[in-house]
N, C-alpha and C. Protein backbone atom coordinates (compact mmCIF):
# COMPACT_ATOMS: atom_id res chain seq x y z
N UNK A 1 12.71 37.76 140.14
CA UNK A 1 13.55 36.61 140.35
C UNK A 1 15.00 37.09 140.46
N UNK A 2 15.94 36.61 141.27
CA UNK A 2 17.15 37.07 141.79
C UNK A 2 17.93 36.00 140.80
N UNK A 3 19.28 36.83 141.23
CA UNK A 3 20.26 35.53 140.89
C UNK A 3 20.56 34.62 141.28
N UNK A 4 20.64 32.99 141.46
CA UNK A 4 20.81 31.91 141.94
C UNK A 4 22.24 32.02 142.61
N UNK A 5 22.53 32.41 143.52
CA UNK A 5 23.96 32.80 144.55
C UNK A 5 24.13 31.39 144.76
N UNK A 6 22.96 30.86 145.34
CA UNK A 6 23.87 29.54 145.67
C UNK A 6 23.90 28.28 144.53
N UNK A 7 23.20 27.98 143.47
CA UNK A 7 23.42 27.31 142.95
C UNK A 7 24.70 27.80 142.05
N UNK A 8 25.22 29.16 141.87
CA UNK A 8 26.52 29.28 141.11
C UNK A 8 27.42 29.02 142.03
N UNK A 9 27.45 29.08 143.21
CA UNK A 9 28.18 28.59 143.99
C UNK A 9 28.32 27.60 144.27
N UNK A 10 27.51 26.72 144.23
CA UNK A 10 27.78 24.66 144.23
C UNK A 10 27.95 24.56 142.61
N UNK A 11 27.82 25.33 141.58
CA UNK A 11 28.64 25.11 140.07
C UNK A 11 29.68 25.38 140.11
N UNK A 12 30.08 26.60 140.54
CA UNK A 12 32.07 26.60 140.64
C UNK A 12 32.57 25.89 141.42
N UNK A 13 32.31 25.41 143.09
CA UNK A 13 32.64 24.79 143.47
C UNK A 13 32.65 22.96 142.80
N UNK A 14 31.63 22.37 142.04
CA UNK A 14 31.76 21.64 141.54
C UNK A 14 32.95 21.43 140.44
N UNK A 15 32.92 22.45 139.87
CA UNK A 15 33.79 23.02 138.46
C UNK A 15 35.45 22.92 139.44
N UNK A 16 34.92 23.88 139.97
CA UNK A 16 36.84 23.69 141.20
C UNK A 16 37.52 22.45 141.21
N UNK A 17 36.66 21.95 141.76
CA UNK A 17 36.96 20.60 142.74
C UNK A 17 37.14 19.29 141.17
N UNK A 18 36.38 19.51 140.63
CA UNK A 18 36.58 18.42 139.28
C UNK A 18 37.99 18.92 138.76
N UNK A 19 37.89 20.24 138.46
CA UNK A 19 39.84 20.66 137.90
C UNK A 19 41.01 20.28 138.85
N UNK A 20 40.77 20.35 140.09
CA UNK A 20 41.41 20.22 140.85
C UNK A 20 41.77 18.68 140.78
N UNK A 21 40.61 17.69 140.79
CA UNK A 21 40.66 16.22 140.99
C UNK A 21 41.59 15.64 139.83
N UNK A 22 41.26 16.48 138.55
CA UNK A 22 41.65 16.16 137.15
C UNK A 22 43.23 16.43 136.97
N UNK A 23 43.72 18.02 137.70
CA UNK A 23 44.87 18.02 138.14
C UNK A 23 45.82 16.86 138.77
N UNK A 24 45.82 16.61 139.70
CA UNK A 24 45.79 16.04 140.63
C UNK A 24 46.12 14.64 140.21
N UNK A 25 45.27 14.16 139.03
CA UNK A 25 44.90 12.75 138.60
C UNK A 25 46.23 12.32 137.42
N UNK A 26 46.33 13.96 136.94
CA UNK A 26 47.54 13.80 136.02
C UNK A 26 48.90 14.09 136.64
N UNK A 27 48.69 14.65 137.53
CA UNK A 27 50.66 14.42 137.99
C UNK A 27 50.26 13.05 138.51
N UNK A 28 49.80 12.34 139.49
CA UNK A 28 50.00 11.01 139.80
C UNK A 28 50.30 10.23 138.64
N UNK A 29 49.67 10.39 137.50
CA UNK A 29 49.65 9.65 136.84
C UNK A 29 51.56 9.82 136.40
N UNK A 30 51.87 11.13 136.14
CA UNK A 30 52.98 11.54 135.68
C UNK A 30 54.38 11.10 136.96
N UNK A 31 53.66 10.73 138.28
CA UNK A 31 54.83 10.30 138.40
C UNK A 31 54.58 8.87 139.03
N UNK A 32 53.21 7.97 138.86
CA UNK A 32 53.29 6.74 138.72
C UNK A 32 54.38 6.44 137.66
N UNK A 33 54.04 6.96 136.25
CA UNK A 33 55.00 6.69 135.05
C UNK A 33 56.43 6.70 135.72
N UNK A 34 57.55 7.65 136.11
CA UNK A 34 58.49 7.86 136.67
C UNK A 34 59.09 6.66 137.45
N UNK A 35 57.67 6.70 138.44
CA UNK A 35 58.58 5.29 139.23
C UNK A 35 58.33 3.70 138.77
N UNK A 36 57.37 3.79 137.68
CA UNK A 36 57.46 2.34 136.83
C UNK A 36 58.64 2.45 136.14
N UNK A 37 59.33 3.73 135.50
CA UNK A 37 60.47 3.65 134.62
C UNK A 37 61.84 3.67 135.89
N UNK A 38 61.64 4.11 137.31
CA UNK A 38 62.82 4.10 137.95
C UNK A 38 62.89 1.92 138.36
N UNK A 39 61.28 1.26 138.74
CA UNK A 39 61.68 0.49 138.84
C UNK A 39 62.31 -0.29 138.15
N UNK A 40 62.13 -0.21 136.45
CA UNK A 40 62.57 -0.97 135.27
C UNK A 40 63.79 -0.70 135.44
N UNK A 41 64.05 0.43 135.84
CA UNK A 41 66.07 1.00 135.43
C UNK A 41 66.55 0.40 136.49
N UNK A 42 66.04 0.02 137.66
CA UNK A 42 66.87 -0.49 139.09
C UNK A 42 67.43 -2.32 138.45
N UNK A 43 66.21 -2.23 137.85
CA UNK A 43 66.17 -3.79 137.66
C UNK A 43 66.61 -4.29 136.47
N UNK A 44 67.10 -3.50 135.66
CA UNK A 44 67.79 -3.90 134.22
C UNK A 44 68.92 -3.69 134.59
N UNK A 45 69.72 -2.76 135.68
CA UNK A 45 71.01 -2.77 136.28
C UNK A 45 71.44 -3.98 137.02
N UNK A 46 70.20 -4.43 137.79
CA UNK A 46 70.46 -5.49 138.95
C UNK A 46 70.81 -6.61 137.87
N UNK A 47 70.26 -6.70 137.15
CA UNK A 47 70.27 -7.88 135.95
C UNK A 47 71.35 -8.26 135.33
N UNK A 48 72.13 -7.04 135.20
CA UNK A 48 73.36 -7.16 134.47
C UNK A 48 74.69 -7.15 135.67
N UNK A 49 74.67 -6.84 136.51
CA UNK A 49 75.34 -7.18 137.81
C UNK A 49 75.25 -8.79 137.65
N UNK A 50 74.28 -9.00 137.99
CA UNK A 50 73.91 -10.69 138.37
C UNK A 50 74.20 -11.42 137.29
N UNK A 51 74.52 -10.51 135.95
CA UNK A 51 75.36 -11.80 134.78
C UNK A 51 76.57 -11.80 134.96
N UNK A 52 77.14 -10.64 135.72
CA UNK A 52 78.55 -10.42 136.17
C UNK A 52 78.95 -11.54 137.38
N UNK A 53 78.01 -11.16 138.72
CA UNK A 53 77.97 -12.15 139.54
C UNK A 53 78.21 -13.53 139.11
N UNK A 54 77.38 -13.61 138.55
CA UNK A 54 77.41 -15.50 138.16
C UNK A 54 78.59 -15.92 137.20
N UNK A 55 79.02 -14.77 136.44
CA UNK A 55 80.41 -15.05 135.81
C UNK A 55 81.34 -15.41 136.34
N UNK A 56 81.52 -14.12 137.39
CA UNK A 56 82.55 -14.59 138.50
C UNK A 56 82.78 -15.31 138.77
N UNK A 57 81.21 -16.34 139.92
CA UNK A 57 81.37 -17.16 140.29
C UNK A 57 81.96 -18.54 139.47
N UNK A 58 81.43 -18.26 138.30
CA UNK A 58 81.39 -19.87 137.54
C UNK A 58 83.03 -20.36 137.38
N UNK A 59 84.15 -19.64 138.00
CA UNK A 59 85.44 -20.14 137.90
C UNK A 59 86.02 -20.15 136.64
N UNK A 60 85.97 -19.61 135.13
CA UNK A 60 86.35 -19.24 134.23
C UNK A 60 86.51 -18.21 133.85
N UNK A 61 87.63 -17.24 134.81
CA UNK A 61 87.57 -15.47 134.52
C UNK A 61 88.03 -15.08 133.76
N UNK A 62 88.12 -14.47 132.71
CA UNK A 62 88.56 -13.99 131.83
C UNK A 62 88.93 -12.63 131.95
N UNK A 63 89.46 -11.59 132.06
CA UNK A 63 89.34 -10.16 131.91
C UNK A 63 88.48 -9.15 130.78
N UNK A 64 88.89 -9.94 129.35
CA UNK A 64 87.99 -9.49 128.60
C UNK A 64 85.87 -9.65 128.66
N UNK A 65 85.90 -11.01 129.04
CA UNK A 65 84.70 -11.22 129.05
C UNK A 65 84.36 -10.68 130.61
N UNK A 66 85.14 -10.49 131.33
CA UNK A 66 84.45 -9.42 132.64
C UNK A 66 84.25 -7.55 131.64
N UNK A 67 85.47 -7.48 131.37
CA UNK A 67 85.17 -6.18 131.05
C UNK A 67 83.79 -6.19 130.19
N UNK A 68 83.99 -6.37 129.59
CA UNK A 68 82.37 -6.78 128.14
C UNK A 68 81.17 -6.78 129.24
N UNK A 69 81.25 -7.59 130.16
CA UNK A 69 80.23 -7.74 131.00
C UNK A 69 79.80 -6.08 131.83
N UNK A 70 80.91 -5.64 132.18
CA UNK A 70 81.13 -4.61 133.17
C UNK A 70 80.57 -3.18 132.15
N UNK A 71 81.43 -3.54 130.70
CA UNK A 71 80.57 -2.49 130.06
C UNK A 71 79.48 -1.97 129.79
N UNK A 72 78.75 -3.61 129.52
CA UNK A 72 77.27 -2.94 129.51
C UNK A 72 76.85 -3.00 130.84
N UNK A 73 77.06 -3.51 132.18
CA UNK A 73 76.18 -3.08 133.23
C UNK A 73 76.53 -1.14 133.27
N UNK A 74 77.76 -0.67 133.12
CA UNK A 74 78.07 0.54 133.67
C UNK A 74 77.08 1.11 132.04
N UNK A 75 76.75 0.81 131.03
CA UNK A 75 76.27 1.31 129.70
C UNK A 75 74.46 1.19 130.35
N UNK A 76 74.16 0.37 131.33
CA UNK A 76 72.77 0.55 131.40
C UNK A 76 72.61 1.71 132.57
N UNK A 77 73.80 1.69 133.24
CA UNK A 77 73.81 2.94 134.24
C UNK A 77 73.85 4.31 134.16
N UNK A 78 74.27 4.58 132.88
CA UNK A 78 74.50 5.88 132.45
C UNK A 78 73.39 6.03 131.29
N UNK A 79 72.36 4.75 130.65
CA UNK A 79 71.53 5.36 129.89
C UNK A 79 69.93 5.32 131.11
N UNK A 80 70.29 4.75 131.94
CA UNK A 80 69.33 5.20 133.62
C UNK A 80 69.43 5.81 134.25
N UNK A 81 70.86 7.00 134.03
CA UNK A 81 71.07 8.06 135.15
C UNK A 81 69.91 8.51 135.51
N UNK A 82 69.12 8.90 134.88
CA UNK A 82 67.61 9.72 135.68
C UNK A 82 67.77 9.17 136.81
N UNK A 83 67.17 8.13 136.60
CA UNK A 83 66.68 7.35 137.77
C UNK A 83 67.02 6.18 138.69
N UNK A 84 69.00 6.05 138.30
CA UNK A 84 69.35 5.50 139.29
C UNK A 84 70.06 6.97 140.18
N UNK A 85 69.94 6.56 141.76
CA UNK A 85 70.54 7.27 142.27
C UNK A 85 72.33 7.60 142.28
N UNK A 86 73.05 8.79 142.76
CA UNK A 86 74.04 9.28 142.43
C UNK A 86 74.77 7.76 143.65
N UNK A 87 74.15 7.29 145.07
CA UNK A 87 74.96 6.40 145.41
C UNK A 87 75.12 5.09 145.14
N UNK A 88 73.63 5.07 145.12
CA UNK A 88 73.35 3.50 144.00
C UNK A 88 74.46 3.11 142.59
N UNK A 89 74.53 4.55 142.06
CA UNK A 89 76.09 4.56 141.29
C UNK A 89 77.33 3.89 141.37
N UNK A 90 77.57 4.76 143.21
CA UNK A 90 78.75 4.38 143.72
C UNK A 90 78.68 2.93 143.89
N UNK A 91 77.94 2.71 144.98
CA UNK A 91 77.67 1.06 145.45
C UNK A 91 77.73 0.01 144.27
N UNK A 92 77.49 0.48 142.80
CA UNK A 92 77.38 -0.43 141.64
C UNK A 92 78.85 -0.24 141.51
N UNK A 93 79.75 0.64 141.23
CA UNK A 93 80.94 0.44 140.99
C UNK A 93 81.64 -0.30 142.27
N UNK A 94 81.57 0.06 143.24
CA UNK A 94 82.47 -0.72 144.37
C UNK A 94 82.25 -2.38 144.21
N UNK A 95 80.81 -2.50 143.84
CA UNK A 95 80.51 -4.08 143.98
C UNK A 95 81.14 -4.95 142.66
N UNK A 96 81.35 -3.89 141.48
CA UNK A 96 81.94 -4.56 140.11
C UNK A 96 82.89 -4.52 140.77
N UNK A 97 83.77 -3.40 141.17
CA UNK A 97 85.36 -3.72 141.59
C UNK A 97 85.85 -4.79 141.88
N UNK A 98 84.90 -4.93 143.47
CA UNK A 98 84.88 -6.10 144.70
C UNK A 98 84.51 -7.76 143.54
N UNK A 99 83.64 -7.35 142.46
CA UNK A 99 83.63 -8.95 142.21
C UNK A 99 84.77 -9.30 140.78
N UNK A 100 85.36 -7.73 140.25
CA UNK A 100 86.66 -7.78 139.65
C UNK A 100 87.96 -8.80 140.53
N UNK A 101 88.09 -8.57 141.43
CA UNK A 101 89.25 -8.86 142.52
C UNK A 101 88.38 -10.05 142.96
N UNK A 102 87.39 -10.39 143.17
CA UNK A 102 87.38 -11.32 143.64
C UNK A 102 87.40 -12.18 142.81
N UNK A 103 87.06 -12.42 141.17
CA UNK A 103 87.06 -13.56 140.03
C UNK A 103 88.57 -13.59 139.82
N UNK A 104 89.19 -12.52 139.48
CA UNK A 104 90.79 -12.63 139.96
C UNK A 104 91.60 -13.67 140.49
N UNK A 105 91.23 -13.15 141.96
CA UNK A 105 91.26 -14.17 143.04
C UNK A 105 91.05 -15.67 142.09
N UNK A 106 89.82 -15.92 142.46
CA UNK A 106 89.40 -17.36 142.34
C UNK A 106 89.86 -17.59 141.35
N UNK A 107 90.48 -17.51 140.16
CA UNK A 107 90.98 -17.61 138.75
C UNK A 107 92.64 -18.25 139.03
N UNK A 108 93.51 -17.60 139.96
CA UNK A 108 94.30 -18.25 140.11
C UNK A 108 94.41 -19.07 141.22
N UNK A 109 93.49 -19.65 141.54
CA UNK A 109 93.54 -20.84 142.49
C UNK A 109 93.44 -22.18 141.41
N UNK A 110 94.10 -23.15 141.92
CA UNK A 110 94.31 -24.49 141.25
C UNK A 110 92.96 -24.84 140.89
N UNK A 111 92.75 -25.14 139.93
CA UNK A 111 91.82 -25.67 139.08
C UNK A 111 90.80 -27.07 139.47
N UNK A 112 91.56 -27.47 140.83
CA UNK A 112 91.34 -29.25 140.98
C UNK A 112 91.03 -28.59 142.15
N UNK A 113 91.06 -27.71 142.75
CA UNK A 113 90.62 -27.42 144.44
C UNK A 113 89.10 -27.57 144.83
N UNK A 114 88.62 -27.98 145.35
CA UNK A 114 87.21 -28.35 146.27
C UNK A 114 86.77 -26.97 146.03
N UNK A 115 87.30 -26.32 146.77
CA UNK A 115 86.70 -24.65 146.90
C UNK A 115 86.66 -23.90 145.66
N UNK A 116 87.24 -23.66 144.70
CA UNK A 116 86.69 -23.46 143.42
C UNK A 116 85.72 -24.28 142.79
N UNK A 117 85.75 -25.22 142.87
CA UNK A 117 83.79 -25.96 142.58
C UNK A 117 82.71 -25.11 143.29
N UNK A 118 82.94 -25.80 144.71
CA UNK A 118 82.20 -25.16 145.81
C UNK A 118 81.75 -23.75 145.17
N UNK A 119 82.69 -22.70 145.11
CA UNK A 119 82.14 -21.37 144.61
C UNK A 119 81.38 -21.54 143.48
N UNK A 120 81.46 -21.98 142.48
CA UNK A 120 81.51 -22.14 141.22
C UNK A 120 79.76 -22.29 141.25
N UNK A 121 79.43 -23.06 142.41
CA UNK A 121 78.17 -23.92 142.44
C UNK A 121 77.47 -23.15 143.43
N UNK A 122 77.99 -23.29 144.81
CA UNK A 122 77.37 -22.04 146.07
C UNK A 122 77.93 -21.81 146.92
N UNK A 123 78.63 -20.39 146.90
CA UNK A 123 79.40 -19.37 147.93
C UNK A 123 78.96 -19.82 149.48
N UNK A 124 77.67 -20.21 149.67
CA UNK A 124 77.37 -20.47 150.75
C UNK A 124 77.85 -21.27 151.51
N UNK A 125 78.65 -21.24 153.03
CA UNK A 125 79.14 -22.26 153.72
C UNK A 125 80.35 -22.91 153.03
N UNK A 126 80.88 -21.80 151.72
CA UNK A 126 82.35 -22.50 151.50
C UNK A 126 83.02 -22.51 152.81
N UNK A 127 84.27 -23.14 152.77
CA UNK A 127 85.41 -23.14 153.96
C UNK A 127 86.30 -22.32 152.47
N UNK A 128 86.24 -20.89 152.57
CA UNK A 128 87.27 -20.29 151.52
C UNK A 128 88.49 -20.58 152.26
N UNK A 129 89.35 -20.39 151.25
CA UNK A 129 90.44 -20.26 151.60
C UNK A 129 91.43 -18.93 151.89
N UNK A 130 92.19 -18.85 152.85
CA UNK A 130 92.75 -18.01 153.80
C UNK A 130 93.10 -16.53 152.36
N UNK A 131 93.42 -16.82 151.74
CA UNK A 131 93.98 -15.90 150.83
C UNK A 131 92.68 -15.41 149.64
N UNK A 132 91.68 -16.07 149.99
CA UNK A 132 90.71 -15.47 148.89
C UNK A 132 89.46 -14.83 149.99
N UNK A 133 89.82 -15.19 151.15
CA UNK A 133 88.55 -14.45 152.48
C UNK A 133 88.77 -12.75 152.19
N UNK A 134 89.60 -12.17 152.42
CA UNK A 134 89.49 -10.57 151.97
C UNK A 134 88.78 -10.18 150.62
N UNK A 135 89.13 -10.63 149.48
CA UNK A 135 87.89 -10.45 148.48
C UNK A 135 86.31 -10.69 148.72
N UNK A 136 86.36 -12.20 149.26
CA UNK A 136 85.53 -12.66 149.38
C UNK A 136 84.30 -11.53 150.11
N UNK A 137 84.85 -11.26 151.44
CA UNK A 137 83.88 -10.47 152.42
C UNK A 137 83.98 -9.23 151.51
N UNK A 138 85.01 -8.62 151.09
CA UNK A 138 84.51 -7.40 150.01
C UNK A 138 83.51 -7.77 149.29
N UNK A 139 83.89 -8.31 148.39
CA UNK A 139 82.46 -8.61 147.38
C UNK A 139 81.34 -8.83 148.06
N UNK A 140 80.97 -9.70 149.16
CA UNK A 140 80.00 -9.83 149.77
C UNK A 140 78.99 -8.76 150.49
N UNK A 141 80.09 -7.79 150.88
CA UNK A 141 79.99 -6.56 151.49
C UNK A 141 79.25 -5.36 150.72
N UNK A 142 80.13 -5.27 149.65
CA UNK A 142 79.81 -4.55 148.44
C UNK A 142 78.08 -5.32 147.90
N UNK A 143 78.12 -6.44 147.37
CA UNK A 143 76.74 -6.83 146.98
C UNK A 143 75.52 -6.19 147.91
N UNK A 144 75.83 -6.78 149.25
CA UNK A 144 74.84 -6.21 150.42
C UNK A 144 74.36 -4.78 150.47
N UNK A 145 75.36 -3.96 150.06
CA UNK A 145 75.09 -2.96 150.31
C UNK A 145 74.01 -2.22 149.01
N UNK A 146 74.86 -2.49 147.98
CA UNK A 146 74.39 -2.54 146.64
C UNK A 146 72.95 -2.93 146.54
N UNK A 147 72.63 -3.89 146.76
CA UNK A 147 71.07 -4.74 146.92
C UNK A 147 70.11 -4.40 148.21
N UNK A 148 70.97 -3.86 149.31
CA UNK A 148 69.86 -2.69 149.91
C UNK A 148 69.84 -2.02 149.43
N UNK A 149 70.51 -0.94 148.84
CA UNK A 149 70.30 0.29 148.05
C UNK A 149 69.28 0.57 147.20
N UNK A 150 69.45 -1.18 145.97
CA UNK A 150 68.72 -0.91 145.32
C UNK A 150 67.15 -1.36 145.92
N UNK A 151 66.89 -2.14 146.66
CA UNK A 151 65.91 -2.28 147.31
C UNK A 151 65.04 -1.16 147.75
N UNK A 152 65.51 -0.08 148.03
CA UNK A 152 65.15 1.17 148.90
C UNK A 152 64.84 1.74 147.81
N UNK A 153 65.12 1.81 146.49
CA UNK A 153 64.88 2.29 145.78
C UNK A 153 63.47 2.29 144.91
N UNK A 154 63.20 0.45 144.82
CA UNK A 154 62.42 0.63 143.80
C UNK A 154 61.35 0.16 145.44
N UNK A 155 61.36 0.49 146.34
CA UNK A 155 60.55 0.68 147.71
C UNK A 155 59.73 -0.83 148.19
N UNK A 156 61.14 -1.66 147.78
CA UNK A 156 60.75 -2.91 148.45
C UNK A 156 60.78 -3.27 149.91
N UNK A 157 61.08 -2.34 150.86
CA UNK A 157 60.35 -2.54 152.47
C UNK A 157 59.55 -1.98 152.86
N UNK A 158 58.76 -1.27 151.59
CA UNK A 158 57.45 -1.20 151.93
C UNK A 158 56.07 -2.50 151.83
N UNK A 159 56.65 -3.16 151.37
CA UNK A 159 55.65 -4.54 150.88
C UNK A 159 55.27 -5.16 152.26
């Protein structure tokens, strides 16, 4: 009786191919994990933007309560560096700037004006006024860009 050549050969190859599969099974797994923790970090940033956003908007700016606000969005950015990107960074600071200057703005406009409600309630289809349109399209500009960014990120045009 000989040695079984081919049945040790469909055993290692079985043996191969299972290590290999098992390999294989654990980096996916290792960087499924990664991009469940990059989507959480995109979206605990976006979150705190959007308490900023709506601050802005609501026509009661304060500087302190922007900064406070601004701190912890830039405090969730730097404990997500992993996994926010180095421009997604940038684009988050330009868009705080842009909605710095723009609550600004709207802060010293008269208190009784149509268009400070209007914002206050929905940016959409205001008739801004001549002296708050340059913030305005900044901030707007800045958001857009910001919210594709982060979009691309956590690979929402792939859906």
């Amino acid at each position: 009786m000989g040695f079984p050549v081919k049945e040790s050969i469909g055993a290692f190859v079985t043996i191969t191919v299972a290590v290999l599969g098992y390999l294989q099974w654990k980096r996916t797994k290792r960087s499924g994990r990664f991009i469940e923790d990059r989507e959480a970090a995109y979206k605990a940033v976006w979150q705190a933007l959007e308490d900023i956003h709506l601050y802005v908007r609501g026509g009661t700016f304060d500087q302190r309560t922007f900064d406070d606000l601004m701190r912890k969005a830039n405090t969730l950015l730097i404990q997500h560096g992993l996994h926010i990107s180095e421009a997604d960074k940038h684009r988050t600071g330009d868009y705080i700037q842009a909605l710095g200057r723009f609550g600004s703005a709207v802060a010293q406009m008269d208190a009784a004006a149509p268009a400070r409600h209007d914002i206050a309630v929905t940016a959409e289809g205001v008739a801004m006024p001549p002296e708050l349109m340059a913030a305005y399209d900044t901030y707007q500009s800045a958001r857009n860009a910001t919210m594709e960014g982060f979009r691309r990120a956590i690979g929402a045009g792939q859906i």
